[in-house]
PDB file of N, CA and C in Angstrom:
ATOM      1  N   UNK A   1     107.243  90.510 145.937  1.00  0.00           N
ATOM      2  CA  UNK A   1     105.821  90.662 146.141  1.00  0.00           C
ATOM      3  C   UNK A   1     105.556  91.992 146.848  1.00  0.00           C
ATOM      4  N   UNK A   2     104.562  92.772 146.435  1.00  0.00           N
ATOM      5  CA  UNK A   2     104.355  93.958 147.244  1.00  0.00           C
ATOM      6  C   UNK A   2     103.608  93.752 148.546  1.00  0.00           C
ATOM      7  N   UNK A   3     103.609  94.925 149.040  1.00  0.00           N
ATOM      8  CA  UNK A   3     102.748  94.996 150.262  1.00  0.00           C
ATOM      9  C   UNK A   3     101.452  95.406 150.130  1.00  0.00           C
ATOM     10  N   UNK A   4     100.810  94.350 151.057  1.00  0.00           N
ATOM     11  CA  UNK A   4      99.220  94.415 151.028  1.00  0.00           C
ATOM     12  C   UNK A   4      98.986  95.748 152.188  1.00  0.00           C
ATOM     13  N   UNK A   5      97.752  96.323 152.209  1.00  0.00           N
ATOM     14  CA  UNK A   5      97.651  97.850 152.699  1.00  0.00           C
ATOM     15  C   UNK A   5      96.396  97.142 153.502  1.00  0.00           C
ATOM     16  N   UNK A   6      96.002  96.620 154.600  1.00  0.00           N
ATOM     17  CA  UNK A   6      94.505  96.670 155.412  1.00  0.00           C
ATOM     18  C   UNK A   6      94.053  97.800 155.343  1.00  0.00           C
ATOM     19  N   UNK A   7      92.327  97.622 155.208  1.00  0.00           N
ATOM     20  CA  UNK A   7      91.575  98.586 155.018  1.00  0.00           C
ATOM     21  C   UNK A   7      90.141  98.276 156.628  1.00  0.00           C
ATOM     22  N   UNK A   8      90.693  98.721 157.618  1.00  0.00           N
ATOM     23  CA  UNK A   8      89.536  98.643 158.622  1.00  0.00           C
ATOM     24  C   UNK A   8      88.624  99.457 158.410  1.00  0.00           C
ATOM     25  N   UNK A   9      87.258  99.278 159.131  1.00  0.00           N
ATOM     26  CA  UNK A   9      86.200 100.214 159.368  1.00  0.00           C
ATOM     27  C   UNK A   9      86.326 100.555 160.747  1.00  0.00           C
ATOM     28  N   UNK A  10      86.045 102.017 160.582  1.00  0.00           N
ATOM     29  CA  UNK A  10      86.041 102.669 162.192  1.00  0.00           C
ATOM     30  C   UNK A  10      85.471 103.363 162.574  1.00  0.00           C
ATOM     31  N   UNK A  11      84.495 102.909 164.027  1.00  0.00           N
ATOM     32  CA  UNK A  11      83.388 103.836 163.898  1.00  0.00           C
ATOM     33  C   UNK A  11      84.035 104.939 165.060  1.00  0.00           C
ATOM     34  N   UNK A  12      84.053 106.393 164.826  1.00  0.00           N
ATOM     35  CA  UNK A  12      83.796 107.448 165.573  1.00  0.00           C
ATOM     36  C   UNK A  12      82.974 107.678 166.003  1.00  0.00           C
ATOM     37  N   UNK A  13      82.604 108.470 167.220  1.00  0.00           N
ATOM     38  CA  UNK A  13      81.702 108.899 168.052  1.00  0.00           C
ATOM     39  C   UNK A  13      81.817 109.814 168.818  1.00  0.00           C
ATOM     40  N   UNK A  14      81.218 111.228 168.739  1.00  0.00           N
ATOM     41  CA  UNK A  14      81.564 111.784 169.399  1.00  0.00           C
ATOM     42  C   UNK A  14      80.850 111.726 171.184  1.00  0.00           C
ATOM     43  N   UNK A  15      81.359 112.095 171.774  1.00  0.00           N
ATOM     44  CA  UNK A  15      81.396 112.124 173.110  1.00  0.00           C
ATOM     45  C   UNK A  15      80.981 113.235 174.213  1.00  0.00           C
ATOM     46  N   UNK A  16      80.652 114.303 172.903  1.00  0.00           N
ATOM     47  CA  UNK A  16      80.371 115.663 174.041  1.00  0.00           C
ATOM     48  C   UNK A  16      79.155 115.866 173.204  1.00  0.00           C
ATOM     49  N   UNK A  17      77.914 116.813 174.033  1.00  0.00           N
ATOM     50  CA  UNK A  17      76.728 117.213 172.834  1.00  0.00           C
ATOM     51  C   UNK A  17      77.597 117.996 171.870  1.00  0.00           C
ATOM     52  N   UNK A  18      76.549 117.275 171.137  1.00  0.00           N
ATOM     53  CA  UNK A  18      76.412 117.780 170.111  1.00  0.00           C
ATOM     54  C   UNK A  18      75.335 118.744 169.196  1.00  0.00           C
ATOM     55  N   UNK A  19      75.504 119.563 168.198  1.00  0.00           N
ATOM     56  CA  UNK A  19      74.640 121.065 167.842  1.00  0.00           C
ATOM     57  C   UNK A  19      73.583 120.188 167.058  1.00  0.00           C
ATOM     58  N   UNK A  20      72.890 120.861 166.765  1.00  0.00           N
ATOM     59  CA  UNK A  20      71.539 120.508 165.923  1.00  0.00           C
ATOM     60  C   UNK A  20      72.593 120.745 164.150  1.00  0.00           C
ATOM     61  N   UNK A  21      71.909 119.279 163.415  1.00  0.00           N
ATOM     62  CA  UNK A  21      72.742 119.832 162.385  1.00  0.00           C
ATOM     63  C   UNK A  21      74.179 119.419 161.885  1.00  0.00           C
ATOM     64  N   UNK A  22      74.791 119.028 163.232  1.00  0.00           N
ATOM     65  CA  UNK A  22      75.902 118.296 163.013  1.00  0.00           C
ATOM     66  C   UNK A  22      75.967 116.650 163.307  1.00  0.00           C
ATOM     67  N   UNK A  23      77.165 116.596 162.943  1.00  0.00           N
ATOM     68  CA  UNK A  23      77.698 114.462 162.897  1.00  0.00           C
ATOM     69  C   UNK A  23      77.918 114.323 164.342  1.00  0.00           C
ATOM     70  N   UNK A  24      77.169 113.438 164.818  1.00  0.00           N
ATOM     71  CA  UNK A  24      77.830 112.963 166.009  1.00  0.00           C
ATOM     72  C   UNK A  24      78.611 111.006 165.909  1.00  0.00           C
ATOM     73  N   UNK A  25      78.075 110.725 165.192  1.00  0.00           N
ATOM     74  CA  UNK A  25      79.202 109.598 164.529  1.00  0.00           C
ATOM     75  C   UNK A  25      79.129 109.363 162.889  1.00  0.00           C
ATOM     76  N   UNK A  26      80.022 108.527 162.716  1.00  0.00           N
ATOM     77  CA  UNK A  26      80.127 107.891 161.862  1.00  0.00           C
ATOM     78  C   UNK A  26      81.363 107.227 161.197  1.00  0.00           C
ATOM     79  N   UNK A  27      80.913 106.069 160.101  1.00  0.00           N
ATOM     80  CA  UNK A  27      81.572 104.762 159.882  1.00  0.00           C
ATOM     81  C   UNK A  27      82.321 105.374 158.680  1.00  0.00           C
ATOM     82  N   UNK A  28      84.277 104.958 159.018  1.00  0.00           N
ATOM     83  CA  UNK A  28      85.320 105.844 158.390  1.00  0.00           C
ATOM     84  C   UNK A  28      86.019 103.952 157.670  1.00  0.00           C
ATOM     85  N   UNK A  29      85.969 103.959 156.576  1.00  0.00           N
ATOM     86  CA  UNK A  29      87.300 102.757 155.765  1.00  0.00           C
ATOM     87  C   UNK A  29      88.514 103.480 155.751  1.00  0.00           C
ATOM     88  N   UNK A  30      89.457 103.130 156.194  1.00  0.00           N
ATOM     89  CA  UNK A  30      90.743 103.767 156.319  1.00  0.00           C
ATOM     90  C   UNK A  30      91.684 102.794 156.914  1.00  0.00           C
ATOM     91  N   UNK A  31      93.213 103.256 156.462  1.00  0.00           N
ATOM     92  CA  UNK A  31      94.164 101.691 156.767  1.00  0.00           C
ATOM     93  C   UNK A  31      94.715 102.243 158.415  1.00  0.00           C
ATOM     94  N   UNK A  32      93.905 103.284 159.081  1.00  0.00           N
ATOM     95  CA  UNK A  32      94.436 103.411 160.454  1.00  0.00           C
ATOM     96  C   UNK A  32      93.812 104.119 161.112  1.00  0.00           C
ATOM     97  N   UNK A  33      93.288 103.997 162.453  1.00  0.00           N
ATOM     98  CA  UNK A  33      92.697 105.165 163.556  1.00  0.00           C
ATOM     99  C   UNK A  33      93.152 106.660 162.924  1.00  0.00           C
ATOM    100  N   UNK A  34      94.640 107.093 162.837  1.00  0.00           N
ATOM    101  CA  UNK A  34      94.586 108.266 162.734  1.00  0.00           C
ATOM    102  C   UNK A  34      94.047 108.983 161.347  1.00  0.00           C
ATOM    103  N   UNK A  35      94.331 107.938 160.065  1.00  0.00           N
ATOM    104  CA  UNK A  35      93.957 108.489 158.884  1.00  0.00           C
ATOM    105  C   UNK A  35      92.353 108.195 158.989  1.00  0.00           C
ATOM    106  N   UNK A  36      91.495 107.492 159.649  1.00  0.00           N
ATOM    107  CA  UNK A  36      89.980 107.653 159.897  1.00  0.00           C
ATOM    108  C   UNK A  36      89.359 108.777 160.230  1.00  0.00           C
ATOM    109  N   UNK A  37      90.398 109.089 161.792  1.00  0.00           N
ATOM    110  CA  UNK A  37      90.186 111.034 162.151  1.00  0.00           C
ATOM    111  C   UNK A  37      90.052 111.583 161.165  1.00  0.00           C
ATOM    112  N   UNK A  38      91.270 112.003 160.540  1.00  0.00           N
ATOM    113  CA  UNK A  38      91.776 112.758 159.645  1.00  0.00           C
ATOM    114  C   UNK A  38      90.556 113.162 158.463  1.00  0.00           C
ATOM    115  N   UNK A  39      90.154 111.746 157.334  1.00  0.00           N
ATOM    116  CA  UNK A  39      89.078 111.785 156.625  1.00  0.00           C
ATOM    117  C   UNK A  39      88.067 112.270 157.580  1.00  0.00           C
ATOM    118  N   UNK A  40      87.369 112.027 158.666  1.00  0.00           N
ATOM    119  CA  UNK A  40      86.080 112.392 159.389  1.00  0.00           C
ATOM    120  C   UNK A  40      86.625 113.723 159.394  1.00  0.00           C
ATOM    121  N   UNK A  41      87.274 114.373 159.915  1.00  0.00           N
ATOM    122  CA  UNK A  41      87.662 115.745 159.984  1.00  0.00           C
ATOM    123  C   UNK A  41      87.600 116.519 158.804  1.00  0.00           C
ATOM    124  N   UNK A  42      87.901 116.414 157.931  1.00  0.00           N
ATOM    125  CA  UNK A  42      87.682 116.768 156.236  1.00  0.00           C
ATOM    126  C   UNK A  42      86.599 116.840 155.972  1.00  0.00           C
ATOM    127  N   UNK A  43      85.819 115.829 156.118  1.00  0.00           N
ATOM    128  CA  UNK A  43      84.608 115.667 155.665  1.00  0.00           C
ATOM    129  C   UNK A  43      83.281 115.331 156.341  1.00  0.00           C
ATOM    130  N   UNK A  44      83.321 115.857 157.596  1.00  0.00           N
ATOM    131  CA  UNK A  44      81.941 115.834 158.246  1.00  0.00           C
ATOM    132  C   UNK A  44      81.654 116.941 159.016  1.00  0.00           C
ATOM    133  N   UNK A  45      82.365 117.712 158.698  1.00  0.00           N
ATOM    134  CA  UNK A  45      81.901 119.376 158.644  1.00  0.00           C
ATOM    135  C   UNK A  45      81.641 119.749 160.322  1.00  0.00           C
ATOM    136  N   UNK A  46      82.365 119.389 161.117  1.00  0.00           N
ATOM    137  CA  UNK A  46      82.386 119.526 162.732  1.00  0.00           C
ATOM    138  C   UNK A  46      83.374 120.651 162.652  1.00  0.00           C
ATOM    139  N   UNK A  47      83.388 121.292 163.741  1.00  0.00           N
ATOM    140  CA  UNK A  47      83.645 122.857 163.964  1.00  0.00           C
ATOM    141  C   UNK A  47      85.009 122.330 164.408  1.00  0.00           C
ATOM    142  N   UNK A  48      86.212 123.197 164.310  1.00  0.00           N
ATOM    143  CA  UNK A  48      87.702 122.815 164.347  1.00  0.00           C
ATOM    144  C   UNK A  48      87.999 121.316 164.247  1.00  0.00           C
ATOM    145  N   UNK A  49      88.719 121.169 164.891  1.00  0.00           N
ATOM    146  CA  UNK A  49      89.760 119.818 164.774  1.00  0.00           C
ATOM    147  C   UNK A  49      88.710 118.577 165.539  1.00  0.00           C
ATOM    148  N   UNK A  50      87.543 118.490 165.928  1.00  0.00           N
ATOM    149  CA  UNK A  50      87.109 117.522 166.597  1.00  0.00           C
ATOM    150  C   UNK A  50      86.993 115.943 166.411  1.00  0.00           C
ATOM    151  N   UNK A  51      87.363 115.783 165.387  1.00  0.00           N
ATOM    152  CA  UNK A  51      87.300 114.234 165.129  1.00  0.00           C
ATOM    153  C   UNK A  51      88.542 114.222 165.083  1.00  0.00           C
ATOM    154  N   UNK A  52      89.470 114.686 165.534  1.00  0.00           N
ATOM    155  CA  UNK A  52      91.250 114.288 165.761  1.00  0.00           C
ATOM    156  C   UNK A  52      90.972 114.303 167.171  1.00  0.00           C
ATOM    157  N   UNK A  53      90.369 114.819 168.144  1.00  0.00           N
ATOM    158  CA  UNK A  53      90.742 115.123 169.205  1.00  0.00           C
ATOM    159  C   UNK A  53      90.265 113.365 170.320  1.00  0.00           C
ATOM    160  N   UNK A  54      90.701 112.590 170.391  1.00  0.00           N
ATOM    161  CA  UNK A  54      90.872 111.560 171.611  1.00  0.00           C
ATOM    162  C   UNK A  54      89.571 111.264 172.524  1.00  0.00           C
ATOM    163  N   UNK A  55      89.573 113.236 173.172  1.00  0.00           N
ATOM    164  CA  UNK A  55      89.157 113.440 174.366  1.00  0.00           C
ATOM    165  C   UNK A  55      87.538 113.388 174.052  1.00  0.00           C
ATOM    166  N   UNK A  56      87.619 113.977 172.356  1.00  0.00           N
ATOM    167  CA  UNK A  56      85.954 114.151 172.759  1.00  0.00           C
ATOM    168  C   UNK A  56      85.329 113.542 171.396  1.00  0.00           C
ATOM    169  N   UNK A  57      86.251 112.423 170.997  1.00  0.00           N
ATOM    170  CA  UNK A  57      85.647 111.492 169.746  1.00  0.00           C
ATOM    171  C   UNK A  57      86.395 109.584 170.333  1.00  0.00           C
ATOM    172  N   UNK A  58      85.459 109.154 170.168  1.00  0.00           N
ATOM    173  CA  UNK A  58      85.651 107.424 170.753  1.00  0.00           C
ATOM    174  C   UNK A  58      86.182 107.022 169.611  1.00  0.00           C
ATOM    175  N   UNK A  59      86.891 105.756 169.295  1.00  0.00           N
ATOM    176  CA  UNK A  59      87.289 105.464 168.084  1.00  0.00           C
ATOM    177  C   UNK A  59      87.349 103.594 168.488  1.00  0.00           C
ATOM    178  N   UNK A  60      86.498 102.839 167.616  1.00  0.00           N
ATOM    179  CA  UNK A  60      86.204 101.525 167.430  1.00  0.00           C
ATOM    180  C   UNK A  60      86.591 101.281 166.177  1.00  0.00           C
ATOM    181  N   UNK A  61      87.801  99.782 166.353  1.00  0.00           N
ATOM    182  CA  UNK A  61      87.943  99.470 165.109  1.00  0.00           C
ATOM    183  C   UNK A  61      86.636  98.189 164.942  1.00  0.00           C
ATOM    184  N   UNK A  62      86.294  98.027 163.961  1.00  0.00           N
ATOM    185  CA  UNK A  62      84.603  97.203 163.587  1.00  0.00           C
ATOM    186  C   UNK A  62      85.522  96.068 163.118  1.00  0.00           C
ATOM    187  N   UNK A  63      86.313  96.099 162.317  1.00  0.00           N
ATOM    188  CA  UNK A  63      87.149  95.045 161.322  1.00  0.00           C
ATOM    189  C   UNK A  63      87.635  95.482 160.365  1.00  0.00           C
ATOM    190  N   UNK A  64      88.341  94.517 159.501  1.00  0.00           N
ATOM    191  CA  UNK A  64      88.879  94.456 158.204  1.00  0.00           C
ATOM    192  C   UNK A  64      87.274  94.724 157.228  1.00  0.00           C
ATOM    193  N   UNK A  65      88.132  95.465 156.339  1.00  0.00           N
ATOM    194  CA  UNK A  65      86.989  95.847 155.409  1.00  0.00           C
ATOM    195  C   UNK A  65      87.702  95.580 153.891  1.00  0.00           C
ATOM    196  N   UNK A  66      86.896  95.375 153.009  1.00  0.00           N
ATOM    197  CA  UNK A  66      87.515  95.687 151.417  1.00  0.00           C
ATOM    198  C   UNK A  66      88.935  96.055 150.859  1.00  0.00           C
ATOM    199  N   UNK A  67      89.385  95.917 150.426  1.00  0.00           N
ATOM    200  CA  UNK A  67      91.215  96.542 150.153  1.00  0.00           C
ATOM    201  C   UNK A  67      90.391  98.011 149.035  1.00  0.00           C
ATOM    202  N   UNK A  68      89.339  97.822 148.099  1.00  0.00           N
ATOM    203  CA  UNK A  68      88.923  99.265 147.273  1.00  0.00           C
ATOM    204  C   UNK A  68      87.957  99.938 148.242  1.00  0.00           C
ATOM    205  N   UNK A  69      87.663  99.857 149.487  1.00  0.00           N
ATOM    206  CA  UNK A  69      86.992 100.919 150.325  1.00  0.00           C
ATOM    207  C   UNK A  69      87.414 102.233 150.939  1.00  0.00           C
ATOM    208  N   UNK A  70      88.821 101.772 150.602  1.00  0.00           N
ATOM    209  CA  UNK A  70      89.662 102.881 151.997  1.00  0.00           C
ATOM    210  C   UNK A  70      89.511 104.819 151.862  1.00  0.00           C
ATOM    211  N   UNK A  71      89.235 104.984 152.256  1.00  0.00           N
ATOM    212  CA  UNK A  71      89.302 106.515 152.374  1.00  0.00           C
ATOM    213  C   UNK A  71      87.747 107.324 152.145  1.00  0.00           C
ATOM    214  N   UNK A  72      87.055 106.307 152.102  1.00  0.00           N
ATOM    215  CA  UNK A  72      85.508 106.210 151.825  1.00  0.00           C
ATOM    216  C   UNK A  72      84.744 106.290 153.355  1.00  0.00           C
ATOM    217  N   UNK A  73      83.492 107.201 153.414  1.00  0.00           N
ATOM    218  CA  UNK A  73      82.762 107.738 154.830  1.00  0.00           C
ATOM    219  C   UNK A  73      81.634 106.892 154.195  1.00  0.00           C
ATOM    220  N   UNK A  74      81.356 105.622 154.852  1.00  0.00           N
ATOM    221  CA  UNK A  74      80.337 104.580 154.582  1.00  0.00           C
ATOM    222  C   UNK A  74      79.392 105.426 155.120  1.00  0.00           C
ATOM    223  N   UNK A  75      79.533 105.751 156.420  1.00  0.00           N
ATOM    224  CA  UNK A  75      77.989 106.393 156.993  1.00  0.00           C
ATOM    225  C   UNK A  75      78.169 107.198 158.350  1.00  0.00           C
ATOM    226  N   UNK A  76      77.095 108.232 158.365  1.00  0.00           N
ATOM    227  CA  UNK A  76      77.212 109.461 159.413  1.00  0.00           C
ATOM    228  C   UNK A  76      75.739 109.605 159.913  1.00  0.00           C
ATOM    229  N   UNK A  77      75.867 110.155 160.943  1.00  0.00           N
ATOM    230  CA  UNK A  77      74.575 110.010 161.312  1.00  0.00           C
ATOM    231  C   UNK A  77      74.916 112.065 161.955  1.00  0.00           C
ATOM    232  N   UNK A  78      74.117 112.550 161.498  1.00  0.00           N
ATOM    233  CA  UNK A  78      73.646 113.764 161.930  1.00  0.00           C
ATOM    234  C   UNK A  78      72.520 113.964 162.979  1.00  0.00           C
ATOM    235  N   UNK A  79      72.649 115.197 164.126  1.00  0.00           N
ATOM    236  CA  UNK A  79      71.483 115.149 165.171  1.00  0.00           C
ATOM    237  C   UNK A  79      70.704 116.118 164.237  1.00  0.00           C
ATOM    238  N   UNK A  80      69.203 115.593 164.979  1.00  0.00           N
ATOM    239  CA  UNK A  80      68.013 116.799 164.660  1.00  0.00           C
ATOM    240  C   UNK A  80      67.352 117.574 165.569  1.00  0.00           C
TER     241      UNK A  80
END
């Protein structure tokens, strides 16, 4: 039998202000905290490495999500 892969939701948040224009959170499907960073970092357009960084992004796992969700940015919320 193969191995089943969990797919959590995880919400990021960042923790320091944030610019006009940019993500200050949002909801990552991914099978781990670090591959959640990783996708948010790719794809929510924050200036260097900040959604890897610990110090100045929060990281909540919400739950188990879907096994076809994973690697998918459900939702971001940008400041105005």
């Amino acid at each position: 039998m193969g191995k089943t892969l969990t797919v959590s939701l995880f919400l990021l948040t960042r923790t320091e202000s944030v610019m006009p224009d940019e993500y200050s959170a949002c909801v990552v499907a991914a099978s781990s905290e670090k591959n959640a960073r990783e996708l948010a970092n790719e794809n929510c357009g924050a200036e260097g490495y900040t959604w890897l960084d610990s110090a100045r992004v929060e990281a909540k796992n919400l739950g188990v999500a879907g096994d076809d969700t994973a690697g998918i940015i459900l939702w971001s919320k940008e400041t105005s």
